[in-house]
N, C-alpha and C. Protein backbone atom coordinates (compact mmCIF):
# COMPACT_ATOMS: atom_id res chain seq x y z
N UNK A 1 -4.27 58.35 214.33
CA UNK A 1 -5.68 58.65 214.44
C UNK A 1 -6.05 59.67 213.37
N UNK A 2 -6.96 59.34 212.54
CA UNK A 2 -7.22 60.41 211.53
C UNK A 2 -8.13 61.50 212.26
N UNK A 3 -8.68 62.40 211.67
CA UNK A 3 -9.58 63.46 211.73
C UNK A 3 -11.04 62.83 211.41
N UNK A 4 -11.93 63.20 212.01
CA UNK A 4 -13.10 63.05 211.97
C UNK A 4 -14.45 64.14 210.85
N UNK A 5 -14.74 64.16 209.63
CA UNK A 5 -15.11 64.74 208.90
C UNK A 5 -16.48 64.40 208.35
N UNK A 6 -17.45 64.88 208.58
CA UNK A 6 -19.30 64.90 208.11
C UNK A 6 -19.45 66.05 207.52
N UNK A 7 -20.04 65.58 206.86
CA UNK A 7 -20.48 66.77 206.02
C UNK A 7 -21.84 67.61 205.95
N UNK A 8 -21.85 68.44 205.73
CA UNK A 8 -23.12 69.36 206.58
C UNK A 8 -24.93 68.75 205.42
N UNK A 9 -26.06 68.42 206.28
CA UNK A 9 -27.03 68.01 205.47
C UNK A 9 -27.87 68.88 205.98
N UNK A 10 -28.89 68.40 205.23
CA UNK A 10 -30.28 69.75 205.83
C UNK A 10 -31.05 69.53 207.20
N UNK A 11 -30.52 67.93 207.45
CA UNK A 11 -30.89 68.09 209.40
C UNK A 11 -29.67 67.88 210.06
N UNK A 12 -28.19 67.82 209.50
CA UNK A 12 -27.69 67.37 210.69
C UNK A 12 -26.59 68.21 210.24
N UNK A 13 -25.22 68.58 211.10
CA UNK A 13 -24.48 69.64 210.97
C UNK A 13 -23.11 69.21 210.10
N UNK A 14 -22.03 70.19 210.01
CA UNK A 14 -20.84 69.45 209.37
C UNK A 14 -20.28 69.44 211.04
N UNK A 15 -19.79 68.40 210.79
CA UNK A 15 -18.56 68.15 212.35
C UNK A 15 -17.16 68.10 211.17
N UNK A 16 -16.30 68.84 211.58
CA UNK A 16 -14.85 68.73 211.18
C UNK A 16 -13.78 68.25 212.87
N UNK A 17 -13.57 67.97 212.85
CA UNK A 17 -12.62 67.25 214.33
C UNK A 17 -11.45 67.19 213.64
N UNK A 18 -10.61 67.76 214.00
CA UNK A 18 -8.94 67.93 213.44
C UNK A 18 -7.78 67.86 214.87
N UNK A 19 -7.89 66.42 214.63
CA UNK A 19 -6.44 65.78 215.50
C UNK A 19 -5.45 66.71 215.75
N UNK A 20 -4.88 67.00 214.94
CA UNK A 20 -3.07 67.53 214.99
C UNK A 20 -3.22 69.16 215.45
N UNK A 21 -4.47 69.49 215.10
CA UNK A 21 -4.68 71.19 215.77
C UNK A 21 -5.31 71.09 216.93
N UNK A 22 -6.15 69.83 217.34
CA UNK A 22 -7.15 69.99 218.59
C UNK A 22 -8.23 71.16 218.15
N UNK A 23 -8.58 71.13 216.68
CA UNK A 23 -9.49 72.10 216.91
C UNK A 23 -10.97 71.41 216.23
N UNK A 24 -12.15 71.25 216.88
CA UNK A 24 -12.84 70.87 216.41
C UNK A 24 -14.08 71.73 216.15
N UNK A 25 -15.33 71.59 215.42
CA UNK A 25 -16.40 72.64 214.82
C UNK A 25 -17.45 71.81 214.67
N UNK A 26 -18.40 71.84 215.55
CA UNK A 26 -19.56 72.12 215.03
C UNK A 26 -20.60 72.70 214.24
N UNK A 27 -21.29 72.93 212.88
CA UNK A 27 -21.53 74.31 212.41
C UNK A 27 -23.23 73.92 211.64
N UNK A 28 -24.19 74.47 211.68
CA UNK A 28 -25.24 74.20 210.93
C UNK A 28 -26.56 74.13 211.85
N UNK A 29 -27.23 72.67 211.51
CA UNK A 29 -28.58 72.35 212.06
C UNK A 29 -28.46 71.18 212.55
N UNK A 30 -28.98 70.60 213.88
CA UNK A 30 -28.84 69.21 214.79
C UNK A 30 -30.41 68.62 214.96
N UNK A 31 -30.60 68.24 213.90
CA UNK A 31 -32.02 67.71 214.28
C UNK A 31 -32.62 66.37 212.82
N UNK A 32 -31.47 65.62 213.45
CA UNK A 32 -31.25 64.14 213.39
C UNK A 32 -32.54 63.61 213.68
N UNK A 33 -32.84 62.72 212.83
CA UNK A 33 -33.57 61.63 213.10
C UNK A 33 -33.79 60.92 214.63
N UNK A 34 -32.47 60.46 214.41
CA UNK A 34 -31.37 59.71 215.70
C UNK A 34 -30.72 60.37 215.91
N UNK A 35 -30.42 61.28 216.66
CA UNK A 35 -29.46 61.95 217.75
C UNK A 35 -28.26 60.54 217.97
N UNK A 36 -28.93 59.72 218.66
CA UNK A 36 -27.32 58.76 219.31
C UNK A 36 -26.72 58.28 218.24
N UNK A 37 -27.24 58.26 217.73
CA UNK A 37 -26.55 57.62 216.25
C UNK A 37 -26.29 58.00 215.36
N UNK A 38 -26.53 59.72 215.02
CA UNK A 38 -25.73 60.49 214.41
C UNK A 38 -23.98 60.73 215.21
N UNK A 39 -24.44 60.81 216.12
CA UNK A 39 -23.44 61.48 217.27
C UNK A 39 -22.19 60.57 217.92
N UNK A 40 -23.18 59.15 217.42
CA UNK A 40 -22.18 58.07 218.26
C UNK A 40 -20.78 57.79 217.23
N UNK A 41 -20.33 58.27 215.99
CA UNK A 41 -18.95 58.24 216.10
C UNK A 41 -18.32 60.07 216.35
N UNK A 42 -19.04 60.52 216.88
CA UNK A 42 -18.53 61.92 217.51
C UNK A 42 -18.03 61.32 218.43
N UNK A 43 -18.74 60.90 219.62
CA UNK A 43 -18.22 60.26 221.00
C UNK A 43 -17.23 59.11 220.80
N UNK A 44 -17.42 58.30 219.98
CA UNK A 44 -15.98 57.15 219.49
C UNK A 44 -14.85 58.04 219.61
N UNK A 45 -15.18 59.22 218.40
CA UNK A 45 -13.66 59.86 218.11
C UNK A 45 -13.42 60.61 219.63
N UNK A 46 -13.99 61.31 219.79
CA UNK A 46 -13.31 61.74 221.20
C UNK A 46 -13.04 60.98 222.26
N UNK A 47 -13.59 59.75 222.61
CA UNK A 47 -12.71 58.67 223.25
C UNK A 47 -11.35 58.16 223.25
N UNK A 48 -11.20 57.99 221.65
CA UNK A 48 -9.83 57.97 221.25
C UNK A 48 -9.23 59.00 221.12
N UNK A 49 -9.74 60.16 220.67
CA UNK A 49 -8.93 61.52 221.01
C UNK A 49 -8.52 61.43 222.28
N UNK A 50 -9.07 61.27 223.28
CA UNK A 50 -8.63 61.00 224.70
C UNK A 50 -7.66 61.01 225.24
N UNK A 51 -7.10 59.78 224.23
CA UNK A 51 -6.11 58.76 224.79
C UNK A 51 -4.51 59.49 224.33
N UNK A 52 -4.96 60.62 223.35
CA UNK A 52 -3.61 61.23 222.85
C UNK A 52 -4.01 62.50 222.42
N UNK A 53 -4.51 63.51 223.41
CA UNK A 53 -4.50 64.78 223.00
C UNK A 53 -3.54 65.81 222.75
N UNK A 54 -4.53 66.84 221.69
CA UNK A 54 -3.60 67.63 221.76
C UNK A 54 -3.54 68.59 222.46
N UNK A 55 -2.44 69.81 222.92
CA UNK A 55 -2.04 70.06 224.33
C UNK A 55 -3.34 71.43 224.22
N UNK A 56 -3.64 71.65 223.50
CA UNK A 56 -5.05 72.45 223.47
C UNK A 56 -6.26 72.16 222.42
N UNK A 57 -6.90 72.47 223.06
CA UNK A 57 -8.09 71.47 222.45
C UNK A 57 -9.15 72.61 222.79
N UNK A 58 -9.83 73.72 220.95
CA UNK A 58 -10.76 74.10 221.43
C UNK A 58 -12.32 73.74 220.55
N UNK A 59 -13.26 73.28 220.95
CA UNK A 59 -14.53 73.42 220.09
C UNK A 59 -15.34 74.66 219.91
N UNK A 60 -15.54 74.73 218.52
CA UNK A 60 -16.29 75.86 218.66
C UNK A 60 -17.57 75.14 217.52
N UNK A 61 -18.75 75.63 218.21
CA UNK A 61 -20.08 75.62 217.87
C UNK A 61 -20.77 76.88 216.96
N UNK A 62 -21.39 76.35 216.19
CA UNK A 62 -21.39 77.49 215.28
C UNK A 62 -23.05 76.69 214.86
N UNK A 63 -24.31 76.62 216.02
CA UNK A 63 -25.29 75.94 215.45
C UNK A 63 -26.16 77.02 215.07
N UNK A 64 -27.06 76.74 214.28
CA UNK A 64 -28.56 78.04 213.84
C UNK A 64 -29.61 77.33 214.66
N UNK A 65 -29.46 76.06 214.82
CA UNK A 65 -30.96 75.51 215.43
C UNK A 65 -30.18 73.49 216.06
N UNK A 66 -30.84 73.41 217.14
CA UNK A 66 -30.80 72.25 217.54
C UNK A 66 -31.58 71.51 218.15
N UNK A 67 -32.13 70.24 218.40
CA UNK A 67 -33.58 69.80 218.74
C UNK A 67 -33.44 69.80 220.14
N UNK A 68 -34.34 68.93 220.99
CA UNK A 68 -33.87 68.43 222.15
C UNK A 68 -33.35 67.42 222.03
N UNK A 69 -33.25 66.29 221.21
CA UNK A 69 -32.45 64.98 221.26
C UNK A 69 -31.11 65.43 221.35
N UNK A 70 -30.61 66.64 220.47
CA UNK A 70 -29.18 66.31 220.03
C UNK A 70 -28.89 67.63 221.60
N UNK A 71 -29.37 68.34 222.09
CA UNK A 71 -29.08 68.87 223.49
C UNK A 71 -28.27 68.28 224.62
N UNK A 72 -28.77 67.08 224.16
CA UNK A 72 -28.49 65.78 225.34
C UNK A 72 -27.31 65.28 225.01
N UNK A 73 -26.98 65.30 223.20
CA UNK A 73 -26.00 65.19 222.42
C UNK A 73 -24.88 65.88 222.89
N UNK A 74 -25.09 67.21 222.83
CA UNK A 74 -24.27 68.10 223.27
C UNK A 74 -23.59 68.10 224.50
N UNK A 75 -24.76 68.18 225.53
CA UNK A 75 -24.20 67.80 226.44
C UNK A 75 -22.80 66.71 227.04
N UNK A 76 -23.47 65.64 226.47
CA UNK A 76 -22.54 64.52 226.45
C UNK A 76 -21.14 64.62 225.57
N UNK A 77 -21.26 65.40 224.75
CA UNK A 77 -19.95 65.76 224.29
C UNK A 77 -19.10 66.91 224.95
N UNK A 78 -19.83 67.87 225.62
CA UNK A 78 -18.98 68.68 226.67
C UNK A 78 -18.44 67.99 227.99
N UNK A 79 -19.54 67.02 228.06
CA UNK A 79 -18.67 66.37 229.26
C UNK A 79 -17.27 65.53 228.60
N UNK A 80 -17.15 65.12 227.86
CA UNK A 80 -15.93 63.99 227.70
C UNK A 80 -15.41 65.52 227.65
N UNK A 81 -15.21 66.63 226.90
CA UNK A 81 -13.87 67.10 226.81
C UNK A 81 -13.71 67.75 228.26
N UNK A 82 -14.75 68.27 229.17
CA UNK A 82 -14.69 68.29 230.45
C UNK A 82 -14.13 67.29 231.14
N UNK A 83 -13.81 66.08 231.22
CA UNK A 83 -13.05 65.01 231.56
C UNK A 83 -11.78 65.17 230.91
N UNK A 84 -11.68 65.54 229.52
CA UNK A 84 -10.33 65.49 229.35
C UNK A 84 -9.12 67.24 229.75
N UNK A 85 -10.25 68.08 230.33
CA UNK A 85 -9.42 68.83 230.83
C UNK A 85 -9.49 68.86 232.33
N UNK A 86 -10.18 68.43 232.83
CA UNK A 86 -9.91 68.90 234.62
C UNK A 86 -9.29 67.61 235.07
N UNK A 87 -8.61 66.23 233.52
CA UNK A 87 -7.41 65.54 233.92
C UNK A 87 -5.94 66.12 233.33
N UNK A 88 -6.66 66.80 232.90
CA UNK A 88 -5.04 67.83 232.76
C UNK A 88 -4.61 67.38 231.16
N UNK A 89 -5.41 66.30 230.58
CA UNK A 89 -4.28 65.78 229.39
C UNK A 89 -4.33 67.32 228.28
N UNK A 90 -5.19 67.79 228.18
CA UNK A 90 -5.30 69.06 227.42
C UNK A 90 -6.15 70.03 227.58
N UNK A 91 -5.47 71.48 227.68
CA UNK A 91 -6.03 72.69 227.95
C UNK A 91 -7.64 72.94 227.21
N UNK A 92 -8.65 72.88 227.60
CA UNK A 92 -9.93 72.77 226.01
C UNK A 92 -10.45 73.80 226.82
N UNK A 93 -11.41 74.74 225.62
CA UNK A 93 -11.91 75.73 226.03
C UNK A 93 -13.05 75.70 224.28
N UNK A 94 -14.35 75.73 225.26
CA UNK A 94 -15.39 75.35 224.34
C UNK A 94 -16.07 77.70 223.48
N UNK A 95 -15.97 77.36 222.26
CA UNK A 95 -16.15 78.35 221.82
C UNK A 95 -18.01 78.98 221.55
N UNK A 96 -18.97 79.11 221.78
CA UNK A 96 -19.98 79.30 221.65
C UNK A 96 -20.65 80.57 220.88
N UNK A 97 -20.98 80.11 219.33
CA UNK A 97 -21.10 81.51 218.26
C UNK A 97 -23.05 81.28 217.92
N UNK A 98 -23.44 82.38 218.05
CA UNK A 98 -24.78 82.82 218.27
C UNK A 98 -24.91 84.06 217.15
N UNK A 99 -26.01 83.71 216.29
CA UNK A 99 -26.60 85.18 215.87
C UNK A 99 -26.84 86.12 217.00
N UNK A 100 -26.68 87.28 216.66
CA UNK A 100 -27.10 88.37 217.57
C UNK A 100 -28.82 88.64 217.89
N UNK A 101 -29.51 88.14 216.77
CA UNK A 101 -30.92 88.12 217.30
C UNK A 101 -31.49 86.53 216.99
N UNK A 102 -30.23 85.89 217.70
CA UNK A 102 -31.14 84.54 218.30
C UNK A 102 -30.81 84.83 219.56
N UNK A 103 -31.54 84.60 220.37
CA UNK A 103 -31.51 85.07 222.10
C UNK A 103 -31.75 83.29 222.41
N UNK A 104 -32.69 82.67 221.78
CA UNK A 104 -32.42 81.46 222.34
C UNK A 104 -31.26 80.60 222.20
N UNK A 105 -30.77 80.79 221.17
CA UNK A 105 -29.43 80.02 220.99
C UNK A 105 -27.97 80.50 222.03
N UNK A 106 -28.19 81.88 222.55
CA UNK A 106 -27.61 82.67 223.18
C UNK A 106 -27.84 82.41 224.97
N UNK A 107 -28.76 82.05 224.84
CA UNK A 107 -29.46 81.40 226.55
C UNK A 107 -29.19 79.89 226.51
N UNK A 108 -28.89 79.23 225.53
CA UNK A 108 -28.56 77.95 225.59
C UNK A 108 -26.95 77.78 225.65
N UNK A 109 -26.30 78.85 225.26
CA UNK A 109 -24.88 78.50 225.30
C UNK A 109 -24.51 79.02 226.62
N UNK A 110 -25.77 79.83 227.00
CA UNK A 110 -25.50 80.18 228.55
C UNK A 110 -25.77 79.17 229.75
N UNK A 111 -26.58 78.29 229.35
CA UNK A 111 -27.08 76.98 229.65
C UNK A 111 -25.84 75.96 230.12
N UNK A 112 -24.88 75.68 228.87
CA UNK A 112 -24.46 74.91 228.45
C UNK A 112 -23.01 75.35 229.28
N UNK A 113 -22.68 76.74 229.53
CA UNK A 113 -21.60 77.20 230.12
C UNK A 113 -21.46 77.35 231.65
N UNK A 114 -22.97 77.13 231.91
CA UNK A 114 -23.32 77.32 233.43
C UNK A 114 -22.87 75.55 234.02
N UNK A 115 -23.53 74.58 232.96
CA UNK A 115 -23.20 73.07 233.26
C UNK A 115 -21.56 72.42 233.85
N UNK A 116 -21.08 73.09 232.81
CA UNK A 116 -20.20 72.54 232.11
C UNK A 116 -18.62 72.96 233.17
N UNK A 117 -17.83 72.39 233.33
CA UNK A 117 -16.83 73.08 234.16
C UNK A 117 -15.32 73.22 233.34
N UNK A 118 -15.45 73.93 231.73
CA UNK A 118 -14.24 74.46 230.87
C UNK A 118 -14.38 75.79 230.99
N UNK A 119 -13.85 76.15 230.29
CA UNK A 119 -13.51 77.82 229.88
C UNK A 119 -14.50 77.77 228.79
N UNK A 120 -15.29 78.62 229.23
CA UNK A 120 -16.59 78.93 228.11
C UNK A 120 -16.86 79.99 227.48
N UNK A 121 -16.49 80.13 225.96
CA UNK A 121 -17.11 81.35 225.93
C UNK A 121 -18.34 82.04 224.53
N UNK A 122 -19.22 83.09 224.54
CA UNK A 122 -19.77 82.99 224.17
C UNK A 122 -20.00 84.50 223.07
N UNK A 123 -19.91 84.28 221.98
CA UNK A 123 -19.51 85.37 221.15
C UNK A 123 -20.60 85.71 219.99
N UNK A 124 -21.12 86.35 219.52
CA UNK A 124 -22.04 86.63 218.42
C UNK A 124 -21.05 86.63 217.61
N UNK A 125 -21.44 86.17 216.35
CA UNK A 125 -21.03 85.62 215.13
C UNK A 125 -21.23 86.23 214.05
């Protein structure tokens, strides 16, 4: 399974997904055209990540701004790795990095940690 690699544009973010470390990154701006269809080989790769994780697995988010389409985005990508840890295949613990005077981006990862049932955490950047 290779690594999953996008590259960062002026609406949509870089995703780096790295197999052999389990460490994956979100980093930039989410405000896609198409949300599902930016996103839909995010969700491919973590399907198949799935099937052969690695024994820790953490994401860390590193957004400045995200719409409501890709929210829903998000969401749906915390749940699969939420599925792939409360089945035990790998330890994941989602990383959440916020400017210090974005308060909304900071209430959304609080959002997102309240949902979500990993190890969440949430750090100014």
């Amino acid at each position: 399974m290779s690594n999953l690699i996008i590259e960062e544009s002026i609406k949509t973010p870089s995703i780096s997904f790295r197999r052999e470390t389990g460490t994956l990154e979100l980093k930039g701006k989410s405000i896609p055209e198409n949300s599902l269809e930016f996103y839909r080989p995010v969700y491919e790769w973590l399907d198949n990540y799935a099937q052969s994780p690695s024994t820790e697995t953490e994401l860390r988010v590193r957004l400045e701004y995200f719409n409501t389409s890709s929210s829903k985005c998000l969401l749906d990508i915390f749940r699969r790795l939420e599925s792939l840890h409360s089945g035990g295949k790998s330890k994941v613990k989602v990383s959440w990095f916020y400017d210090s005077e974005d308060e909304d981006m900071m209430e959304a990862g609080e959002d997102y940690k309240a949902l979500v049932k990993v190890p969440f955490e949430l750090s100014v950047a």
